[in-house]
C-alpha atoms as a PDB file:
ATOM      1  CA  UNK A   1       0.000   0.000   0.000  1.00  0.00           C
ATOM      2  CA  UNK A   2       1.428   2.968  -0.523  1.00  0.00           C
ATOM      3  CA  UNK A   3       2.532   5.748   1.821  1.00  0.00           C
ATOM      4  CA  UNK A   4       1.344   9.430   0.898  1.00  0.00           C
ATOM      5  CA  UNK A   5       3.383  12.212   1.725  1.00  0.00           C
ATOM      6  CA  UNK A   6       2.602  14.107   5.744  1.00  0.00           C
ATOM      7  CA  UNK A   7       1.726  17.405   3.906  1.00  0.00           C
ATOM      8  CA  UNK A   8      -0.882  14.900   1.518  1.00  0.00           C
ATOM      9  CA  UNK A   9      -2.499  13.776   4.503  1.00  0.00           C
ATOM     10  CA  UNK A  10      -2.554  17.375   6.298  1.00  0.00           C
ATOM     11  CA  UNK A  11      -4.347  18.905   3.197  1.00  0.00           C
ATOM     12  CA  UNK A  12      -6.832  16.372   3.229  1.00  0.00           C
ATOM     13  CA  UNK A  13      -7.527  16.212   6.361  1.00  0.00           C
ATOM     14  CA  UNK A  14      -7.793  19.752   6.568  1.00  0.00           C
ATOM     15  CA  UNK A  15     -11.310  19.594   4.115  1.00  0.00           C
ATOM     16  CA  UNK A  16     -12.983  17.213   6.516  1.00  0.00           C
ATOM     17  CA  UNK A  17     -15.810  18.646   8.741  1.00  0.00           C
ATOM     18  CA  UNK A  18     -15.031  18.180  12.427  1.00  0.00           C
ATOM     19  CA  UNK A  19     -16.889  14.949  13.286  1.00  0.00           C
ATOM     20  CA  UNK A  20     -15.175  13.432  10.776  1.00  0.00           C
ATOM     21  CA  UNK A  21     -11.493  14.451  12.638  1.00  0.00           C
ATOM     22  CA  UNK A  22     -12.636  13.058  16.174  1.00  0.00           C
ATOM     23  CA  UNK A  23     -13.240   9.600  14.673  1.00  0.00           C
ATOM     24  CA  UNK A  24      -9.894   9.930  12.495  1.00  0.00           C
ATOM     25  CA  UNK A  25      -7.524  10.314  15.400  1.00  0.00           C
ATOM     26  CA  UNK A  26      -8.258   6.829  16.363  1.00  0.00           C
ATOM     27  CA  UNK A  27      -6.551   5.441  12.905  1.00  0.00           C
ATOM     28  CA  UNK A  28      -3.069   5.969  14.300  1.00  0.00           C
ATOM     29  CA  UNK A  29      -0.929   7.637  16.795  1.00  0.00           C
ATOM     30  CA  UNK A  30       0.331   9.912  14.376  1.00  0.00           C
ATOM     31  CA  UNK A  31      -3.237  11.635  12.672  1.00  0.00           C
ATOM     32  CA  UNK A  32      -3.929  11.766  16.721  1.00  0.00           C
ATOM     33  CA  UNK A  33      -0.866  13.963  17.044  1.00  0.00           C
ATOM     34  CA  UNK A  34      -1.428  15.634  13.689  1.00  0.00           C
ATOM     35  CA  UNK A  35      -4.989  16.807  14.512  1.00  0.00           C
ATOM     36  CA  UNK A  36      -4.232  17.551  17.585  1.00  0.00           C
ATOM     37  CA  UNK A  37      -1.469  20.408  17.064  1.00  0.00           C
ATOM     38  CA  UNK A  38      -2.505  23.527  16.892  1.00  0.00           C
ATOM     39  CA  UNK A  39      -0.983  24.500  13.524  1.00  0.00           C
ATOM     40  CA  UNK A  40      -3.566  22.023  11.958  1.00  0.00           C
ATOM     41  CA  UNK A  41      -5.942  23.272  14.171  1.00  0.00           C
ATOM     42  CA  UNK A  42      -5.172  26.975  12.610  1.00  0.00           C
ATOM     43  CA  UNK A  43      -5.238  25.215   9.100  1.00  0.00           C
ATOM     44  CA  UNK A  44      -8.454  23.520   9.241  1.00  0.00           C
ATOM     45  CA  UNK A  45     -10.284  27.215  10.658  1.00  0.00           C
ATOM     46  CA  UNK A  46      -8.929  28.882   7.922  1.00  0.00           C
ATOM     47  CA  UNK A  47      -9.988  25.850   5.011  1.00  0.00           C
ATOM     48  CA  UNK A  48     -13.629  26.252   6.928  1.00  0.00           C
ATOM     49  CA  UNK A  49     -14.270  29.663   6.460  1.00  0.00           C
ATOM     50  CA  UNK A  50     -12.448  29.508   3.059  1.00  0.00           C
ATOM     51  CA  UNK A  51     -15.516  26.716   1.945  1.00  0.00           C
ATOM     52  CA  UNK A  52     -17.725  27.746   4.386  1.00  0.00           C
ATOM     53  CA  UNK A  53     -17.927  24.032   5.518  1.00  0.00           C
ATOM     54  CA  UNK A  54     -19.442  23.370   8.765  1.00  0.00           C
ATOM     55  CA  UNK A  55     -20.455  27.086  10.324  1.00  0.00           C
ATOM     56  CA  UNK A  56     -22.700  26.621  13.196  1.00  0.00           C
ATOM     57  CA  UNK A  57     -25.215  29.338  14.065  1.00  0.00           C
ATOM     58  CA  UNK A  58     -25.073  29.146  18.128  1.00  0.00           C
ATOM     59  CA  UNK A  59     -28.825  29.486  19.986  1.00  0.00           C
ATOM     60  CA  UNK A  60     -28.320  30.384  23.771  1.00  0.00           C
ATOM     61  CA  UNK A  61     -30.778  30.538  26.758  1.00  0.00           C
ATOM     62  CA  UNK A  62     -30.525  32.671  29.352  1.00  0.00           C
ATOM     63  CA  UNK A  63     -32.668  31.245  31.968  1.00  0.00           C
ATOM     64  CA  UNK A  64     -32.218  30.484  36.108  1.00  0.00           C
ATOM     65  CA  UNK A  65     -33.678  26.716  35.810  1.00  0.00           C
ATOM     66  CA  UNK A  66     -32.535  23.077  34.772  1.00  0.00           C
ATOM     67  CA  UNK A  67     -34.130  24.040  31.503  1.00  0.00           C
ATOM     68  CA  UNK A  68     -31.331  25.767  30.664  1.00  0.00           C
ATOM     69  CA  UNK A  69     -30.318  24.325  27.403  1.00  0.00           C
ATOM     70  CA  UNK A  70     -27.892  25.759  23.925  1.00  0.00           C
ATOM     71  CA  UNK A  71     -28.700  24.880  20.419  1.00  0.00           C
ATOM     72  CA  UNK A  72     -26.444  24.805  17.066  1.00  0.00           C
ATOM     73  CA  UNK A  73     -28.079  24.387  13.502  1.00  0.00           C
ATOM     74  CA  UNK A  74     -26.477  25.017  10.007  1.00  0.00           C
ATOM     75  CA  UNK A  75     -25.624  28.536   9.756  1.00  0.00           C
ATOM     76  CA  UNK A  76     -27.153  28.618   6.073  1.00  0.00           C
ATOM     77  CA  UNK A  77     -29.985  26.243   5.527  1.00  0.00           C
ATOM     78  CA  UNK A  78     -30.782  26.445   9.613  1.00  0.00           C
ATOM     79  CA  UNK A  79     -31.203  23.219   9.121  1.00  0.00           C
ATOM     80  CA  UNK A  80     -29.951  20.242  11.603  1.00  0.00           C
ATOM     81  CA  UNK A  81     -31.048  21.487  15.183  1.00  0.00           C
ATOM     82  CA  UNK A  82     -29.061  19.644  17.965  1.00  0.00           C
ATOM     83  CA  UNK A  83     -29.125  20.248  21.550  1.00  0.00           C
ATOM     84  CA  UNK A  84     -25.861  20.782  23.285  1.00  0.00           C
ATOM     85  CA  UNK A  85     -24.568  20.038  26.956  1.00  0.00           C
ATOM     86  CA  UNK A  86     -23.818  22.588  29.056  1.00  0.00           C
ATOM     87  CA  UNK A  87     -20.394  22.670  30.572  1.00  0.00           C
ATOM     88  CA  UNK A  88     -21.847  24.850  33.547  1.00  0.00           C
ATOM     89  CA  UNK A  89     -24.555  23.757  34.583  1.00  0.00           C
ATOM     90  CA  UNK A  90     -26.942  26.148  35.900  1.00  0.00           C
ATOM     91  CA  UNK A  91     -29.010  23.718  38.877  1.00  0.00           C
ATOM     92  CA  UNK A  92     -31.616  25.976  39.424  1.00  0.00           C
ATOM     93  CA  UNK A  93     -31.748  28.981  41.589  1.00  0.00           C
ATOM     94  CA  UNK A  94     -30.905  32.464  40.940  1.00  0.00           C
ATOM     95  CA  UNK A  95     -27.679  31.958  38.968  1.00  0.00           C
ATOM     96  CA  UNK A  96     -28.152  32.170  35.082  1.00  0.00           C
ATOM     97  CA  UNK A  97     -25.331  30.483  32.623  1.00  0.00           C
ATOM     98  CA  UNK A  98     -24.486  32.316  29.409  1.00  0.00           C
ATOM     99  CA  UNK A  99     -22.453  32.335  26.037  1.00  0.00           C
ATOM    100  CA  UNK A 100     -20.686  35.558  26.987  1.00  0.00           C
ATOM    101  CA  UNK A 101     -18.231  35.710  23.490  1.00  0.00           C
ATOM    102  CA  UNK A 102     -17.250  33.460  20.338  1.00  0.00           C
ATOM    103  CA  UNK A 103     -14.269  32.723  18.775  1.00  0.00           C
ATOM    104  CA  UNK A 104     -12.958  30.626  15.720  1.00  0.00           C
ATOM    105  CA  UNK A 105     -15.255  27.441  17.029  1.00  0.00           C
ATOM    106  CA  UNK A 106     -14.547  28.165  20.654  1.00  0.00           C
ATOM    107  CA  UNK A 107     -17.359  29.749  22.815  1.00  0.00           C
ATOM    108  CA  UNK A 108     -16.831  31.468  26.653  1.00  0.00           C
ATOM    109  CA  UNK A 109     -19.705  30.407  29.169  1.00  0.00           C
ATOM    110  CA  UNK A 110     -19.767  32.068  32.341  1.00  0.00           C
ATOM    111  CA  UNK A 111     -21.985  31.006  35.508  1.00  0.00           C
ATOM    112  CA  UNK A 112     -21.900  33.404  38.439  1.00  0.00           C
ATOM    113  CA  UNK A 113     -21.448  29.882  40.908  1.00  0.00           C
ATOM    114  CA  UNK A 114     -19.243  28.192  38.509  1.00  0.00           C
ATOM    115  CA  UNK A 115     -16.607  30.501  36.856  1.00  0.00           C
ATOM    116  CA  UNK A 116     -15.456  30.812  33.254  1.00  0.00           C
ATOM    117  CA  UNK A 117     -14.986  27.801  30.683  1.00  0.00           C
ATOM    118  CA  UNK A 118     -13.646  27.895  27.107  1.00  0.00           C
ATOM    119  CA  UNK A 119     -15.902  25.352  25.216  1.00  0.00           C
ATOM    120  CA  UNK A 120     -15.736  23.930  21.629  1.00  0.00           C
ATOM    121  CA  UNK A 121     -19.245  22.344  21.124  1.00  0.00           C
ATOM    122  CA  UNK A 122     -18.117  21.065  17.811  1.00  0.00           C
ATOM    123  CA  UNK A 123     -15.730  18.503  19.856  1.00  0.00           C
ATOM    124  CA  UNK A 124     -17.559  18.219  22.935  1.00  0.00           C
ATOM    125  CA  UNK A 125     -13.980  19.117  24.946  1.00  0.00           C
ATOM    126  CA  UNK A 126     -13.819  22.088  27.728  1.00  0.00           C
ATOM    127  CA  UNK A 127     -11.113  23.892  29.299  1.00  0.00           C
ATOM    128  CA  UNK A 128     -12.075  25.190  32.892  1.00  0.00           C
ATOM    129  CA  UNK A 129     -10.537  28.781  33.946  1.00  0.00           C
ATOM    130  CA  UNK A 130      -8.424  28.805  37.123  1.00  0.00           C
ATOM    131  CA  UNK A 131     -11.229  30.273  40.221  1.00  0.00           C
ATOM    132  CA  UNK A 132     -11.218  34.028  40.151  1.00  0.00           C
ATOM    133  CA  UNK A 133     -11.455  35.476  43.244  1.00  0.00           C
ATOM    134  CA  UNK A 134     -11.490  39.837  42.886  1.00  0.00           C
ATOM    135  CA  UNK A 135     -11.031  41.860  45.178  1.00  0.00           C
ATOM    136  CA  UNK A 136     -11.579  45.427  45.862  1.00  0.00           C
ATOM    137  CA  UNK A 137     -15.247  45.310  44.305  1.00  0.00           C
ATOM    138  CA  UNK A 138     -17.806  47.793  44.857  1.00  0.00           C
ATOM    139  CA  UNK A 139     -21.430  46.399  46.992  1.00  0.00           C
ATOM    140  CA  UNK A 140     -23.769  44.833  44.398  1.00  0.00           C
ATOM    141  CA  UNK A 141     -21.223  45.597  41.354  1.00  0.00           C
ATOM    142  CA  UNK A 142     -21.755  43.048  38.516  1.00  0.00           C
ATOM    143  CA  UNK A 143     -19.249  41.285  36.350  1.00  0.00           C
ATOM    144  CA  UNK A 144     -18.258  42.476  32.517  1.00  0.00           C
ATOM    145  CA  UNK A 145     -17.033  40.233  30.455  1.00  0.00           C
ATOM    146  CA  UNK A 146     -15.279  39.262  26.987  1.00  0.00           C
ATOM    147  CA  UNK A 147     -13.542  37.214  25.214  1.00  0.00           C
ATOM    148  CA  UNK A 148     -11.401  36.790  21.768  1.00  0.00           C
ATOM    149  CA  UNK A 149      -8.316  36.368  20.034  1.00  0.00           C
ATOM    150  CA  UNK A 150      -5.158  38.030  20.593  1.00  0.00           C
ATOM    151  CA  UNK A 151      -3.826  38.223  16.796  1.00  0.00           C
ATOM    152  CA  UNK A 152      -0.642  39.831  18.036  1.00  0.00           C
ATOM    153  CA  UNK A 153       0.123  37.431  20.746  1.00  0.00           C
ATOM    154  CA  UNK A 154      -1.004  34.069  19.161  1.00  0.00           C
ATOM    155  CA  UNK A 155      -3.088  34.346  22.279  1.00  0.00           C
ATOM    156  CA  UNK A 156      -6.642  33.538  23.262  1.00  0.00           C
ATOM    157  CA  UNK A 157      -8.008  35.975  26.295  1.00  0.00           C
ATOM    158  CA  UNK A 158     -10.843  36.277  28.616  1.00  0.00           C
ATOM    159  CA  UNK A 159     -11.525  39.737  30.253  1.00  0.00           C
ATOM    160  CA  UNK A 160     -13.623  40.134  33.610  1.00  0.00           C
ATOM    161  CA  UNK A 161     -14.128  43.437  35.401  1.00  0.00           C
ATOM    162  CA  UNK A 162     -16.582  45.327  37.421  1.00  0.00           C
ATOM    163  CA  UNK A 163     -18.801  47.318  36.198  1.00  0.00           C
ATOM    164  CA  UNK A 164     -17.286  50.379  37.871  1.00  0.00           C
ATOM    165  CA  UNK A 165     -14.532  49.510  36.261  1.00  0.00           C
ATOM    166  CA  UNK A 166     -11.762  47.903  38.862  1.00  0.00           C
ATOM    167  CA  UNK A 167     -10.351  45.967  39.470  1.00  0.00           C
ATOM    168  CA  UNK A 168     -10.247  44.621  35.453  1.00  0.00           C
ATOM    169  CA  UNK A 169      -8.299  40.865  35.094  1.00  0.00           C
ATOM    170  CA  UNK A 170      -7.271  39.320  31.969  1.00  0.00           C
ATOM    171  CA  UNK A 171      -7.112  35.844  31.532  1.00  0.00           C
ATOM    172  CA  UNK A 172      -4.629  33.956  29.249  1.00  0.00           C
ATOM    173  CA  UNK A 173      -4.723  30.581  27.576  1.00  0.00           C
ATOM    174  CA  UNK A 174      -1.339  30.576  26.653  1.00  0.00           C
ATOM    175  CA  UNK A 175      -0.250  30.659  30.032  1.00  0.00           C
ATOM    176  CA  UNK A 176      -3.443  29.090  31.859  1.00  0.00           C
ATOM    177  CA  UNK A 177      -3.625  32.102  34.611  1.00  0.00           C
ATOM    178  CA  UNK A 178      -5.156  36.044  35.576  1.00  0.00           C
ATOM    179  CA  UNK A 179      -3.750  38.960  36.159  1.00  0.00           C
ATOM    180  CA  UNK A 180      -4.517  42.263  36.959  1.00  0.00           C
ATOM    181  CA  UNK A 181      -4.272  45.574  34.504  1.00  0.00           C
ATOM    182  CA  UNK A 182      -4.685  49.169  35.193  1.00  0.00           C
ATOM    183  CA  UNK A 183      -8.203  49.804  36.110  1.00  0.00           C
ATOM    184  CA  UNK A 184     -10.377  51.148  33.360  1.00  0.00           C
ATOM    185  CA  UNK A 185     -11.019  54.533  33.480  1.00  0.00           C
ATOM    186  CA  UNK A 186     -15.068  54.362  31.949  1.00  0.00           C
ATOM    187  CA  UNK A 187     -17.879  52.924  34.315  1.00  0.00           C
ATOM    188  CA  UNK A 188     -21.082  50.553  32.937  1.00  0.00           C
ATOM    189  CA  UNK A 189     -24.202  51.289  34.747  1.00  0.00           C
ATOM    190  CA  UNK A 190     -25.633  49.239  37.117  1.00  0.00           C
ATOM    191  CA  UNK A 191     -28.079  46.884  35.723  1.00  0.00           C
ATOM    192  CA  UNK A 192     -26.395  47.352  32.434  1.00  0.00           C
ATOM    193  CA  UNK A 193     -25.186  43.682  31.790  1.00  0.00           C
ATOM    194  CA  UNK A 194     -23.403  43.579  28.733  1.00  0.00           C
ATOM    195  CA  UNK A 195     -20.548  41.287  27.239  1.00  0.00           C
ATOM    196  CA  UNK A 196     -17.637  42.532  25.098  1.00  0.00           C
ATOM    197  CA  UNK A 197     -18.011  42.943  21.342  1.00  0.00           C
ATOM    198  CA  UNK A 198     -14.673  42.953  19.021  1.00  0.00           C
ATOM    199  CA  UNK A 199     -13.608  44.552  16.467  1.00  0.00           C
ATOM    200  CA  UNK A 200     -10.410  45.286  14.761  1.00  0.00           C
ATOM    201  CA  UNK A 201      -8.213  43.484  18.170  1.00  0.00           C
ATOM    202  CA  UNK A 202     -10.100  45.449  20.951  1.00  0.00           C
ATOM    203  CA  UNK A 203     -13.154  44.667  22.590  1.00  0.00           C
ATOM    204  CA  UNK A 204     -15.909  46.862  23.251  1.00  0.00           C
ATOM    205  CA  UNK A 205     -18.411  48.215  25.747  1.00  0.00           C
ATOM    206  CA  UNK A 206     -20.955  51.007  25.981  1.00  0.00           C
ATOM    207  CA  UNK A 207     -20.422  53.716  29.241  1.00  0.00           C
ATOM    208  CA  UNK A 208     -19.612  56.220  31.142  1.00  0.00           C
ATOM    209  CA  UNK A 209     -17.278  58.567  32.250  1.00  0.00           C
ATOM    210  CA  UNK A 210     -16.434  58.565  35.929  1.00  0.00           C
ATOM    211  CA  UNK A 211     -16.480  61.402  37.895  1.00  0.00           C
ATOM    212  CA  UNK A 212     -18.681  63.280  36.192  1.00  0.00           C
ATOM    213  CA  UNK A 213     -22.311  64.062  37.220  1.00  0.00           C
ATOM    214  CA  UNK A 214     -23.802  64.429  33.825  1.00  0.00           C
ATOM    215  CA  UNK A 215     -20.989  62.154  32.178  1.00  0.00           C
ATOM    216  CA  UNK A 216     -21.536  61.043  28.815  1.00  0.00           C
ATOM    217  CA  UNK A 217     -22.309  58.030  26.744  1.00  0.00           C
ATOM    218  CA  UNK A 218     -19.023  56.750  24.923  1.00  0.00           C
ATOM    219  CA  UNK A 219     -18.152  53.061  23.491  1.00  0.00           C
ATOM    220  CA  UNK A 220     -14.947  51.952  25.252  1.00  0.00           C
ATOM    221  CA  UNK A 221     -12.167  49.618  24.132  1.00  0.00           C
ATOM    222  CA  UNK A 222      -9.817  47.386  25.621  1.00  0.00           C
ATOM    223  CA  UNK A 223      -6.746  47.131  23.069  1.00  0.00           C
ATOM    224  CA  UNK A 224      -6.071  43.047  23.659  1.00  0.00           C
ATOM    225  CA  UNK A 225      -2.161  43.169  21.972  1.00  0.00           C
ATOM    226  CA  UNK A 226      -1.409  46.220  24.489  1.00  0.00           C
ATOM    227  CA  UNK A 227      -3.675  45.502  27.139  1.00  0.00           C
ATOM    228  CA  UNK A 228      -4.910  49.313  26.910  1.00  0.00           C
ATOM    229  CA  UNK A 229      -8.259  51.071  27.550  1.00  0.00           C
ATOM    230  CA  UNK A 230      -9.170  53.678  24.318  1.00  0.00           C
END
């Protein structure tokens, strides 16, 4: 039988939707290791959105109740409903569990009573943030959140603050852990809950200016290569 060539195999492989790679790494050790790394990872985003193979259209809940449930279906026919598992589960109460950001397959869920986890539904795998524990918050001050990809640092990031804007913590997947930035120097309202959008490698918020009694309305950005409010 003959052998074809590593970069034969990688191009191929690289077509397939994901389902089709999950069942594939059990042929050998080596297509394990090959879809695995994240170089074919970063080859087989850029071949889906190239073909447009496989994009999901993501359908989140926001309820406090066991019922709380997500839901993908084909992001052109919205065709093919399925029901995904929650990697935080909710188990009644007040708490609420939400899709807080997206990002090339991977989607943020944050549950006030569980943390943060990055979650690719495609796979069914989840990577659990290290506990946050902040300090220095204001009574009743509610978390802000986001989540995308650092282009400049190869580097995917998670941002929690308060909504008066300290103390602000970024987290890293590069390096698994937080840390702490300057604090921002905008304000959300209280009761505004919103979660980052990005664009052009910041994320964004709608706020306010501190200090000021009659401050006013301004989108604010969080520069993720510099680690900068704008």
């Amino acid at each position: 039988m003959a052998v074809f060539p590593t970069d034969v195999i990688t191009d191929i492989l690289g077509m397939l939707p994901v389902k089709a790679l999950i069942r594939f790494r059990f042929v050998s050790k080596s297509w394990d290791s090959l879809i695995k790394d994240s170089n074919f990872a970063k080859l087989h985003l850029h071949s889906t959105f190239k073909i447009n193979n496989d994009v999901k259209l993501i359908l989140d809940s926001d309820t406090a109740d066991d019922d709380d449930k997500a839901y993908s279906v084909d992001f052109d026919s919205l065709a093919n409903l399925e029901q995904l598992p929650r990697p935080l589960k909710t188990g009644g109460g007040e708490f609420t569990s939400r899709i807080f950001g997206s990002c090339n397959g991977l989607l943020a869920v944050y549950h006030e009573g569980g943390g943060v986890a990055l979650w690719n539904p495609s796979t069914r795998t989840c990577h659990y943030l290290p506990r946050l524990t902040i300090e220095d918050v204001v009574e009743r001050d509610h978390d802000i959140l986001g989540f995308e990809y650092d282009v400049i640092g190869d580097d995917y990031k998670v941002v929690q603050m308060k909504a008066s804007g300290k103390p602000v913590m970024i987290y890293s997947l590069k390096t698994d852990t937080w840390k702490r930035i300057k604090d921002c120097p905008y304000q959300v309202p209280y009761g505004k809950r919103q979660d980052g959008a990005y664009l052009n490698g910041s994320l964004h918020w709608v706020g306010d200016e501190k200090d000021r009694y009659f401050g006013g309305r301004l989108v604010f950005g969080l520069d993720l290569g510099v680690e900068e409010f704008r």
